[in-house]
PDB file of N, CA and C in Angstrom:
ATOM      1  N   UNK A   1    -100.233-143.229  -4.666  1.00  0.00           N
ATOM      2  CA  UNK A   1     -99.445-142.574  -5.673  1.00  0.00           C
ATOM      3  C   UNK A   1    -100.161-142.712  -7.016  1.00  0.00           C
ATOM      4  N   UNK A   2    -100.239-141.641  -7.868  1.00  0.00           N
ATOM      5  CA  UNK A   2    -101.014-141.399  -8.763  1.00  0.00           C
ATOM      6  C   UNK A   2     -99.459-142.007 -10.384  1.00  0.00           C
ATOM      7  N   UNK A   3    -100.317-143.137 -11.022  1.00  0.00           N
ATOM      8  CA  UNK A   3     -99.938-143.852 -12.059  1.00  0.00           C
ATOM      9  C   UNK A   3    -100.018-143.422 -13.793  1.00  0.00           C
ATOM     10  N   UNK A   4     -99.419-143.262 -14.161  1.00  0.00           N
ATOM     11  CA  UNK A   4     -99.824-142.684 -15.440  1.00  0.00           C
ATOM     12  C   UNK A   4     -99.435-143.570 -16.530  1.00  0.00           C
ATOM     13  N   UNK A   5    -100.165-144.067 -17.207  1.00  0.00           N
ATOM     14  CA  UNK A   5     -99.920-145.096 -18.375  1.00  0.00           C
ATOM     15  C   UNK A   5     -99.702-144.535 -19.446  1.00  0.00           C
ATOM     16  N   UNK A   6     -99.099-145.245 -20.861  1.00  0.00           N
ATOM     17  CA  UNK A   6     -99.240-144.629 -22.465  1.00  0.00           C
ATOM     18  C   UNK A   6    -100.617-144.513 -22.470  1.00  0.00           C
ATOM     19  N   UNK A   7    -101.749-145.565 -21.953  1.00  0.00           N
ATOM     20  CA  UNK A   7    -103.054-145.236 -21.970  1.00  0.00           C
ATOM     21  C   UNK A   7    -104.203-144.411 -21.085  1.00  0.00           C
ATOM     22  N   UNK A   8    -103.579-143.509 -20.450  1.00  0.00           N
ATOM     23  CA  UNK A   8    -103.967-142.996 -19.716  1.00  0.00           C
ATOM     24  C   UNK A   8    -104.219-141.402 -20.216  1.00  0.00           C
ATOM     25  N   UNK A   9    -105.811-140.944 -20.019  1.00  0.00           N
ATOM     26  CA  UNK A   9    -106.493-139.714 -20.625  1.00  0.00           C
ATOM     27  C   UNK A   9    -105.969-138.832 -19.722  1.00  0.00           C
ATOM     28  N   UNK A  10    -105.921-137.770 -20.123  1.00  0.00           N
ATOM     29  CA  UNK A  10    -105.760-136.125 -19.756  1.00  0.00           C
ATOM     30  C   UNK A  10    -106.167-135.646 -20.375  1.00  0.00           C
ATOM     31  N   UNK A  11    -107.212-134.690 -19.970  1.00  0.00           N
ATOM     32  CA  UNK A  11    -107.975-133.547 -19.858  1.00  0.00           C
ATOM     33  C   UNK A  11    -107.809-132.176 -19.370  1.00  0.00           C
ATOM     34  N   UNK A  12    -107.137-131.136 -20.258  1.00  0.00           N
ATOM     35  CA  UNK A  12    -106.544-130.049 -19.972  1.00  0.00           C
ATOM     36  C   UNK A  12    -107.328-129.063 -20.456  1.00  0.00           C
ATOM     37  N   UNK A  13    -108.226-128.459 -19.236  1.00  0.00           N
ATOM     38  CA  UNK A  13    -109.458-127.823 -19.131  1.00  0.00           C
ATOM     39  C   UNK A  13    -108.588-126.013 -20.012  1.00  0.00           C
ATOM     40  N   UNK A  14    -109.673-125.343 -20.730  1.00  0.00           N
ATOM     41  CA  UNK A  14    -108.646-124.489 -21.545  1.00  0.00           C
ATOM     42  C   UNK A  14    -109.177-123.070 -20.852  1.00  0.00           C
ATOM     43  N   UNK A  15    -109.916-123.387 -20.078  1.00  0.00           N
ATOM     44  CA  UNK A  15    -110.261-121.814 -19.729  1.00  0.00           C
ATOM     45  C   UNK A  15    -110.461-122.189 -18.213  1.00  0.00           C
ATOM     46  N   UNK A  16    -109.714-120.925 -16.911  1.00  0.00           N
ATOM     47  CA  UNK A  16    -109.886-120.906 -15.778  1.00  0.00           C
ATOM     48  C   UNK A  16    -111.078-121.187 -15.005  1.00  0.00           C
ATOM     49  N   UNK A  17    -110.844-121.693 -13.863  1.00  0.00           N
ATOM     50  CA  UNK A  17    -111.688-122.193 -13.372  1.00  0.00           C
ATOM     51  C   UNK A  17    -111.850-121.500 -11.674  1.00  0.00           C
ATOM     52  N   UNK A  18    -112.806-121.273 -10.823  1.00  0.00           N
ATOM     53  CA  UNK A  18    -112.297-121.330  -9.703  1.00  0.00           C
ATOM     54  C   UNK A  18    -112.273-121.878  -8.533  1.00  0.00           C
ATOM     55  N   UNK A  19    -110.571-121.620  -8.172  1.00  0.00           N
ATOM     56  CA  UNK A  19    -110.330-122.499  -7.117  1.00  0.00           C
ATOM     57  C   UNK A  19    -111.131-122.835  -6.046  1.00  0.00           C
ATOM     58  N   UNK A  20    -112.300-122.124  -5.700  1.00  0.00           N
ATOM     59  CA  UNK A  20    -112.552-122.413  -4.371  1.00  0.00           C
ATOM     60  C   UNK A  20    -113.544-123.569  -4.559  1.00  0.00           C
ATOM     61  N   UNK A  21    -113.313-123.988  -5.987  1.00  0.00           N
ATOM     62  CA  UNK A  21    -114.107-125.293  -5.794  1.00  0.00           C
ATOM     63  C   UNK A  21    -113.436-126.720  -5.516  1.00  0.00           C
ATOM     64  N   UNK A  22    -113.851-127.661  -4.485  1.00  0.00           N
ATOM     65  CA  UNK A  22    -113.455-128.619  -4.633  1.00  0.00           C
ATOM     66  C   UNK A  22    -114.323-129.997  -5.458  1.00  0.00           C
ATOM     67  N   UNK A  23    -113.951-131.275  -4.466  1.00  0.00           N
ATOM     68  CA  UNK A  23    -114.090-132.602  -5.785  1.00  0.00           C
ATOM     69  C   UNK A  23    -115.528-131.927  -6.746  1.00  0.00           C
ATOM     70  N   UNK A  24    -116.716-131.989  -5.976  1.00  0.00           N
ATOM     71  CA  UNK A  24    -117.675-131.922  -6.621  1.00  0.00           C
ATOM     72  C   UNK A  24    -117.899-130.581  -7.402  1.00  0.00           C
ATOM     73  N   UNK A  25    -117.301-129.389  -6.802  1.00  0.00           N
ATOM     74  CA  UNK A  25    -117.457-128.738  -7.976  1.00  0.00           C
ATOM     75  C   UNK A  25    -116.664-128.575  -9.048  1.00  0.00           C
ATOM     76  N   UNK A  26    -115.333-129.390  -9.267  1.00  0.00           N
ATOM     77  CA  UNK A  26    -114.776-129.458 -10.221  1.00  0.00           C
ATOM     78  C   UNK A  26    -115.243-131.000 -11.025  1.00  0.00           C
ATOM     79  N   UNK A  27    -116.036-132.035 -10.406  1.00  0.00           N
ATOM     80  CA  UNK A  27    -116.766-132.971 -10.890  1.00  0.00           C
ATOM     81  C   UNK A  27    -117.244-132.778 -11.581  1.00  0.00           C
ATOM     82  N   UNK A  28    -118.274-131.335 -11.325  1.00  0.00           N
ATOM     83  CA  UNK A  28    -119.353-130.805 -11.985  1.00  0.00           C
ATOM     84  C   UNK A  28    -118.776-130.276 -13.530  1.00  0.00           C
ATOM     85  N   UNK A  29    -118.030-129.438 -13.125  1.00  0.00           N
ATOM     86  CA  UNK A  29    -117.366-128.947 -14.372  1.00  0.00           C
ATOM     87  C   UNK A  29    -117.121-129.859 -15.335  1.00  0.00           C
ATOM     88  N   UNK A  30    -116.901-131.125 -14.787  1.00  0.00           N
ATOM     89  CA  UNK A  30    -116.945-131.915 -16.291  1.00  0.00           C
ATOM     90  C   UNK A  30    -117.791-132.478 -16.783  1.00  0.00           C
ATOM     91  N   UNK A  31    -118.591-133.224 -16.188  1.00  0.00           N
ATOM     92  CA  UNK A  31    -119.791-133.173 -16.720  1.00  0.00           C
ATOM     93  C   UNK A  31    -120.375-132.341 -17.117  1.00  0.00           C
ATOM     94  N   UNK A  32    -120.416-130.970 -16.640  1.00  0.00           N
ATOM     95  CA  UNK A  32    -121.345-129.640 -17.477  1.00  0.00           C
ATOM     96  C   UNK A  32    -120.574-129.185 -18.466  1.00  0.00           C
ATOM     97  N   UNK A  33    -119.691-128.803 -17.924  1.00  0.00           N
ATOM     98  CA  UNK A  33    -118.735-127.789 -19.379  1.00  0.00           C
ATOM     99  C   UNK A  33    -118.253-128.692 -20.372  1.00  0.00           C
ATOM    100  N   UNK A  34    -117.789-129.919 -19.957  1.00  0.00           N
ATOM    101  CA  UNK A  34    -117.013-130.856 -20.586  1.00  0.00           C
ATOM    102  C   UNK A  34    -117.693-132.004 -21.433  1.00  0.00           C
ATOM    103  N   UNK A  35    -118.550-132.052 -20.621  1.00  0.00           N
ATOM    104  CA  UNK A  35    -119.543-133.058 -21.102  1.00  0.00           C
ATOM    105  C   UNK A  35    -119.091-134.634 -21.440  1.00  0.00           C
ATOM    106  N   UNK A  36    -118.138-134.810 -19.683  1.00  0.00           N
ATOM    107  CA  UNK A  36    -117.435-136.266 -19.097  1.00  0.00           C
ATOM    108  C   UNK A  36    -117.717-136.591 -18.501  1.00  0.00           C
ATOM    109  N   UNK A  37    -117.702-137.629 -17.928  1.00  0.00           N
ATOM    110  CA  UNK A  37    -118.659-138.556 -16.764  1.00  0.00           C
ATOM    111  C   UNK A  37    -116.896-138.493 -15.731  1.00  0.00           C
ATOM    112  N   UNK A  38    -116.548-137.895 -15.051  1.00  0.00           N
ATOM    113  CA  UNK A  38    -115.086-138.037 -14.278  1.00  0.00           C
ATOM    114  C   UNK A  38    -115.262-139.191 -13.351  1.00  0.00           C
ATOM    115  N   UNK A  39    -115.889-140.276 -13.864  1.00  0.00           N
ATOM    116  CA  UNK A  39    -116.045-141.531 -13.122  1.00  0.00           C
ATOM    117  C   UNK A  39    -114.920-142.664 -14.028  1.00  0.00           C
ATOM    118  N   UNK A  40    -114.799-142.391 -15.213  1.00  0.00           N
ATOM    119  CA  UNK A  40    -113.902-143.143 -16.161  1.00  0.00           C
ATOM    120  C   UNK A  40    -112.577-143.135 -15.566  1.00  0.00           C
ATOM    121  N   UNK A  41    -111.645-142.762 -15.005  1.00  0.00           N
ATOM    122  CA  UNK A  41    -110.579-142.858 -14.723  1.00  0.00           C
ATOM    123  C   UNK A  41    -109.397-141.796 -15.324  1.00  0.00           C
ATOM    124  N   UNK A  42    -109.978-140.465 -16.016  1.00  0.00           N
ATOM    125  CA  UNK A  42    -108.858-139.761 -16.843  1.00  0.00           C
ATOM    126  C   UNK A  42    -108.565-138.919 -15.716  1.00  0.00           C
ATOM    127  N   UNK A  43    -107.412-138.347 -16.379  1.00  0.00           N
ATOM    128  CA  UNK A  43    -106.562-137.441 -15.165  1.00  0.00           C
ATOM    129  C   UNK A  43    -107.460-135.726 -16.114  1.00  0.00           C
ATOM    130  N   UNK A  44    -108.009-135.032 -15.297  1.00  0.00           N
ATOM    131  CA  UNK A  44    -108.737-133.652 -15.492  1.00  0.00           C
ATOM    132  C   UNK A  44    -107.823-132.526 -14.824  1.00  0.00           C
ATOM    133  N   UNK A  45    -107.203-131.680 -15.809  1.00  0.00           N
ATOM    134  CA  UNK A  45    -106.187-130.403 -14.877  1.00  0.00           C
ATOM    135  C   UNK A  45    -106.832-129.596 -15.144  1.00  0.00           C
ATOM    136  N   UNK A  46    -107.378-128.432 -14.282  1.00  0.00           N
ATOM    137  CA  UNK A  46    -107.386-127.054 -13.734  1.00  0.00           C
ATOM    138  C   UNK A  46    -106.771-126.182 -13.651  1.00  0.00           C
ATOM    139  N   UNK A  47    -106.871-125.243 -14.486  1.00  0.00           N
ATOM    140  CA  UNK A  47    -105.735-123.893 -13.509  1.00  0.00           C
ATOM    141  C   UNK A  47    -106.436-122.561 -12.596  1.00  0.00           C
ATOM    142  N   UNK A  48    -106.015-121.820 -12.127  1.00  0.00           N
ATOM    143  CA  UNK A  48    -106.343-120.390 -11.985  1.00  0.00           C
ATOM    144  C   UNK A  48    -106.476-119.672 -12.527  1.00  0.00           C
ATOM    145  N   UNK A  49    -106.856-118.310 -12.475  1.00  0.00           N
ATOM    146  CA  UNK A  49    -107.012-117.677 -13.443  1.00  0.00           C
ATOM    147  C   UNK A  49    -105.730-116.560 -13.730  1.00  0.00           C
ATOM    148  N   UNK A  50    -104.829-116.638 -12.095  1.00  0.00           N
ATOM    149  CA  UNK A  50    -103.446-116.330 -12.474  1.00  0.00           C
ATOM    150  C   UNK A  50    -102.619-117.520 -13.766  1.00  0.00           C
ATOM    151  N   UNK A  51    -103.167-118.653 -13.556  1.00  0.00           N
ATOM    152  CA  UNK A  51    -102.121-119.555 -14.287  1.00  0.00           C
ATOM    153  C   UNK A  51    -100.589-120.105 -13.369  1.00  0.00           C
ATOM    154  N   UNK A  52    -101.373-119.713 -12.246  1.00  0.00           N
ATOM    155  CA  UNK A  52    -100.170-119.882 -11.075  1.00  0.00           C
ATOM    156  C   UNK A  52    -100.125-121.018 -10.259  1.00  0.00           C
ATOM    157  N   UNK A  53    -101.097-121.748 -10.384  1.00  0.00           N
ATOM    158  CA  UNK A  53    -101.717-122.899  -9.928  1.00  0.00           C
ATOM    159  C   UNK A  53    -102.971-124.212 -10.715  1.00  0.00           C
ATOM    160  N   UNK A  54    -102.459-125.139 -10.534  1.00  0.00           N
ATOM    161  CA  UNK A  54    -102.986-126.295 -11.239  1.00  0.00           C
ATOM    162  C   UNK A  54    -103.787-127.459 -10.321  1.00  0.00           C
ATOM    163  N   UNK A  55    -105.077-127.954 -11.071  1.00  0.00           N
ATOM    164  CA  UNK A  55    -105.699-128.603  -9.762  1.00  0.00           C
ATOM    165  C   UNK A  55    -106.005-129.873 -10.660  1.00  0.00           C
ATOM    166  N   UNK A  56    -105.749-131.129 -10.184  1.00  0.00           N
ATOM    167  CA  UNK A  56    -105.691-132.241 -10.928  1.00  0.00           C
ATOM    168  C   UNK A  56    -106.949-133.490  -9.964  1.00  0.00           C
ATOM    169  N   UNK A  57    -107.572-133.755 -11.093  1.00  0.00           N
ATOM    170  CA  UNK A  57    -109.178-134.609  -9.867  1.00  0.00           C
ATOM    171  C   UNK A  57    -108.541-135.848 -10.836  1.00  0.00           C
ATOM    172  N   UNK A  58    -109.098-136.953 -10.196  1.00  0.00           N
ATOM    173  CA  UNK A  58    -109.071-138.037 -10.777  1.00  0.00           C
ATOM    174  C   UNK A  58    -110.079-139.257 -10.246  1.00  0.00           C
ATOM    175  N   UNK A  59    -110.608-140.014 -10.240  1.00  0.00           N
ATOM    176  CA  UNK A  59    -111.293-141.143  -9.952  1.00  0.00           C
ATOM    177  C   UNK A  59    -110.886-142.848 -10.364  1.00  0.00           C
ATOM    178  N   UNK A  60    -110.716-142.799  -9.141  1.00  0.00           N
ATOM    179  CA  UNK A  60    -109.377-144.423  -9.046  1.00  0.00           C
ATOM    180  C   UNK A  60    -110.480-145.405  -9.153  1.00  0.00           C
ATOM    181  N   UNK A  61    -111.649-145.360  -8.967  1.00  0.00           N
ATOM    182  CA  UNK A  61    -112.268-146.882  -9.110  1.00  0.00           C
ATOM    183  C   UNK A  61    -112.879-146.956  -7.465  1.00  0.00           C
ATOM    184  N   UNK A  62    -111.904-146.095  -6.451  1.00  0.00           N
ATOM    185  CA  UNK A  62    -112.559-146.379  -5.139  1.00  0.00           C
ATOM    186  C   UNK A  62    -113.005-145.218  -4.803  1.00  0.00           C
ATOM    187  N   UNK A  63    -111.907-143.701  -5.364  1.00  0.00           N
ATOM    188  CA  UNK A  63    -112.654-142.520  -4.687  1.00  0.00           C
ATOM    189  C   UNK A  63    -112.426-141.637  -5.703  1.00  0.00           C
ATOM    190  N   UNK A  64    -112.182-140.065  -5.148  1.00  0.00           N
ATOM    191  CA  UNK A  64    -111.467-139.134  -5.259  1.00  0.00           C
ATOM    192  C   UNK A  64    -110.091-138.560  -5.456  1.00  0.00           C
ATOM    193  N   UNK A  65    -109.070-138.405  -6.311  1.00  0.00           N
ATOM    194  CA  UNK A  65    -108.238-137.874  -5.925  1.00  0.00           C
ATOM    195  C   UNK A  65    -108.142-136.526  -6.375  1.00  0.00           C
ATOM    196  N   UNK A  66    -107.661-135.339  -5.756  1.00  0.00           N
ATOM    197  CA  UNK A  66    -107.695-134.150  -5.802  1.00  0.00           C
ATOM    198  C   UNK A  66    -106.043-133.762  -4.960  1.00  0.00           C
ATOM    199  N   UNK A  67    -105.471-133.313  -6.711  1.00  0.00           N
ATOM    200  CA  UNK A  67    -104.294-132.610  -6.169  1.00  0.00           C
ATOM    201  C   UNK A  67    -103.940-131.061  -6.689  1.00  0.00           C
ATOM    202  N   UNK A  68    -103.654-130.165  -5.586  1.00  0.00           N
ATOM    203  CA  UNK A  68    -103.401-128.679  -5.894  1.00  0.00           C
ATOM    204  C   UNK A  68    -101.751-128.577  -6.175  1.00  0.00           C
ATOM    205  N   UNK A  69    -101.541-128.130  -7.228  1.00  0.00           N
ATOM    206  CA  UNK A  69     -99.649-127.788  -7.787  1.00  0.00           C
ATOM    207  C   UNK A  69     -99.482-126.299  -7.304  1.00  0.00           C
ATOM    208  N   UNK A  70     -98.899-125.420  -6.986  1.00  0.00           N
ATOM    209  CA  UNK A  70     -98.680-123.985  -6.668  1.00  0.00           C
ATOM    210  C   UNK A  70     -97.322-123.852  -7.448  1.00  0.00           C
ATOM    211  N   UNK A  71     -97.583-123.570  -8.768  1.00  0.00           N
ATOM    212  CA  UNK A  71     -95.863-123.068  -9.405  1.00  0.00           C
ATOM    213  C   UNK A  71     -96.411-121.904 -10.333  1.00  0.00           C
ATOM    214  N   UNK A  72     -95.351-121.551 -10.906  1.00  0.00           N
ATOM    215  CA  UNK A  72     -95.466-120.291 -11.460  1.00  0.00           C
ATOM    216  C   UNK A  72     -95.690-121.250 -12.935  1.00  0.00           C
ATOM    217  N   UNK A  73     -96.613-121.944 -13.266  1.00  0.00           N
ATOM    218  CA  UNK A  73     -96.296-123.184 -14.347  1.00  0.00           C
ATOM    219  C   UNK A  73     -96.687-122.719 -15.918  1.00  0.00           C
ATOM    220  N   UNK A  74     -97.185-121.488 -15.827  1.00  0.00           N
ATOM    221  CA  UNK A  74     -97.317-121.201 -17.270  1.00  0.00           C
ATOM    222  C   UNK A  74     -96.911-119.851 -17.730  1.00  0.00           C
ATOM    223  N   UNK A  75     -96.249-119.665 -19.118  1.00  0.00           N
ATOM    224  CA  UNK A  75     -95.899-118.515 -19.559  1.00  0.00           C
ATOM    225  C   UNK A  75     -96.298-117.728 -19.704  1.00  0.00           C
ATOM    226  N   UNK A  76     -96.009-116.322 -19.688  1.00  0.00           N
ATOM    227  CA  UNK A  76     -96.582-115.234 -19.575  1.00  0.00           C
ATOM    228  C   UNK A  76     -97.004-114.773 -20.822  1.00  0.00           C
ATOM    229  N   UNK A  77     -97.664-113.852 -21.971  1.00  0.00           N
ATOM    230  CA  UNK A  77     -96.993-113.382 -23.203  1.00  0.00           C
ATOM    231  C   UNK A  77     -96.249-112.581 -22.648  1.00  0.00           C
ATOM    232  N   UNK A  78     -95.571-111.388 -21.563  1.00  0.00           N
ATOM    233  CA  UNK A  78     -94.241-111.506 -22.185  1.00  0.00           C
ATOM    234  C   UNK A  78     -92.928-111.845 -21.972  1.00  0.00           C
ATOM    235  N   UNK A  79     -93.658-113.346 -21.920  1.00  0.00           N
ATOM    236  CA  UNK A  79     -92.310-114.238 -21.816  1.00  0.00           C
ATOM    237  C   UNK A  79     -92.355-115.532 -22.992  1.00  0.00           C
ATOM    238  N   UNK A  80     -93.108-114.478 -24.001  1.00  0.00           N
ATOM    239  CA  UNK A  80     -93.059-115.328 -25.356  1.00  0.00           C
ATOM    240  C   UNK A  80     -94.116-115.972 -25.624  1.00  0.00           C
ATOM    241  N   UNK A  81     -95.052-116.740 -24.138  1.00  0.00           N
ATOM    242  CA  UNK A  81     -96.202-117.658 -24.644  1.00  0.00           C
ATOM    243  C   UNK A  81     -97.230-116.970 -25.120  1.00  0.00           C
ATOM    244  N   UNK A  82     -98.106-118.051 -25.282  1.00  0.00           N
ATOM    245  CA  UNK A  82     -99.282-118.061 -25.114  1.00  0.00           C
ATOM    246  C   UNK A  82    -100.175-117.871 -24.198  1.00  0.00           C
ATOM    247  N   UNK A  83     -99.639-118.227 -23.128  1.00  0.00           N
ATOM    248  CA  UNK A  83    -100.335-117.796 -21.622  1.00  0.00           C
ATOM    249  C   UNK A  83    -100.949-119.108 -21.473  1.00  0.00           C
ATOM    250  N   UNK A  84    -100.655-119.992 -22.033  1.00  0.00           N
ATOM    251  CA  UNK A  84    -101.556-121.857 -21.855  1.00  0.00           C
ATOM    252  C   UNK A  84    -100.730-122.610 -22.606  1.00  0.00           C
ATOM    253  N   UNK A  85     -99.352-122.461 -22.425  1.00  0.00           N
ATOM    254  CA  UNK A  85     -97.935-122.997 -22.927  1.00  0.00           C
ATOM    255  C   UNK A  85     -97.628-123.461 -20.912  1.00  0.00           C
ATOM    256  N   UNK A  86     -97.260-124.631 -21.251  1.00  0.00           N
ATOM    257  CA  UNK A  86     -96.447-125.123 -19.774  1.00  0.00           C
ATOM    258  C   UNK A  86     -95.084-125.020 -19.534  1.00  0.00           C
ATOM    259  N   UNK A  87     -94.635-124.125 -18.632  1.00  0.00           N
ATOM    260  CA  UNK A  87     -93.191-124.258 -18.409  1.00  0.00           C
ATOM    261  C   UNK A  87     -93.138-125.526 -17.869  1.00  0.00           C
ATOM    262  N   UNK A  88     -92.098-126.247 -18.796  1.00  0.00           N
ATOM    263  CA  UNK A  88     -92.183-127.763 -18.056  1.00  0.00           C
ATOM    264  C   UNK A  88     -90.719-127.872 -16.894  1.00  0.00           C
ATOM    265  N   UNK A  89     -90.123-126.373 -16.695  1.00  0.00           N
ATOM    266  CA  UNK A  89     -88.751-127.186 -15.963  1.00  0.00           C
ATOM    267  C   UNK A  89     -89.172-126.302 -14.560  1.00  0.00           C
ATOM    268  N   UNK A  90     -90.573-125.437 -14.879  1.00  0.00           N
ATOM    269  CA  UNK A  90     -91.221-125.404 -13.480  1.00  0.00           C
ATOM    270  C   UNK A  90     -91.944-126.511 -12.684  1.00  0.00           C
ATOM    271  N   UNK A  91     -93.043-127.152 -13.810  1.00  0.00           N
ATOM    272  CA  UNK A  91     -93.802-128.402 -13.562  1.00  0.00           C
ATOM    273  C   UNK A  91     -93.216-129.476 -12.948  1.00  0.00           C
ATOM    274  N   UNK A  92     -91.521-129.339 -13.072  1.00  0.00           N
ATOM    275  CA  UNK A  92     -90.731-130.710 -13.060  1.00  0.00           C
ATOM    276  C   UNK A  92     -90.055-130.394 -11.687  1.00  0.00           C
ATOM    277  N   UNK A  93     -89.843-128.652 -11.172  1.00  0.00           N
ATOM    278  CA  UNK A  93     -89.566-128.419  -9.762  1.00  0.00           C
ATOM    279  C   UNK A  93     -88.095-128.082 -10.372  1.00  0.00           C
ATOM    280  N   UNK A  94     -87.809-127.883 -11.479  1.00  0.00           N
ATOM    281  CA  UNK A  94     -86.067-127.213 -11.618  1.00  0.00           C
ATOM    282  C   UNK A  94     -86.809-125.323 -11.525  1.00  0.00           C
ATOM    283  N   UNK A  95     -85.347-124.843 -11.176  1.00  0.00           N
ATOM    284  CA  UNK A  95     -85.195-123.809 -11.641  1.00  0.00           C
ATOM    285  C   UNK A  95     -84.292-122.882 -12.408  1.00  0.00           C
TER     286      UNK A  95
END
């Protein structure tokens, strides 16, 4: 189970990415685009380029973790956002 502290980094990547990459090519992405070593321990989110899906990597000290979200999790403009605004009472599983 994935832990989240007051001290704990997140990294909320601002431009789509794609999915068909897994650990290492979203590894990559941070070190290249980001210019992070994803060996430190921060939590790194992903989306699609619908914005319909969120991909979260992390590095515990022993491995990999890699989790895919499937929600409708961000606003539309025209549903007011920005289009990189989080519906949080999707994120949270209300409807």
């Amino acid at each position: 189970m994935l832990q989240l502290t007051p001290q704990s980094r997140i990294f909320v990547a601002t431009a789509p990415v794609d999915f068909r990459k897994g650990i290492d090519g979203l590894a990559a992405v941070c070190r290249q685009v980001l210019g992070d070593n994803p060996l430190i321990g921060a939590v790194y989110v992903f989306r699609n380029r619908a914005g319909t899906a969120l991909k979260l990597l992390l590095y515990d000290g022993q491995g990999y973790w890699l989790s895919r979200t499937v929600h409708n999790a961000f606003l539309s403009a025209e549903d007011g956002g920005g289009g990189g605004r989080w519906k949080m009472d999707n994120l949270a599983g209300k409807k």
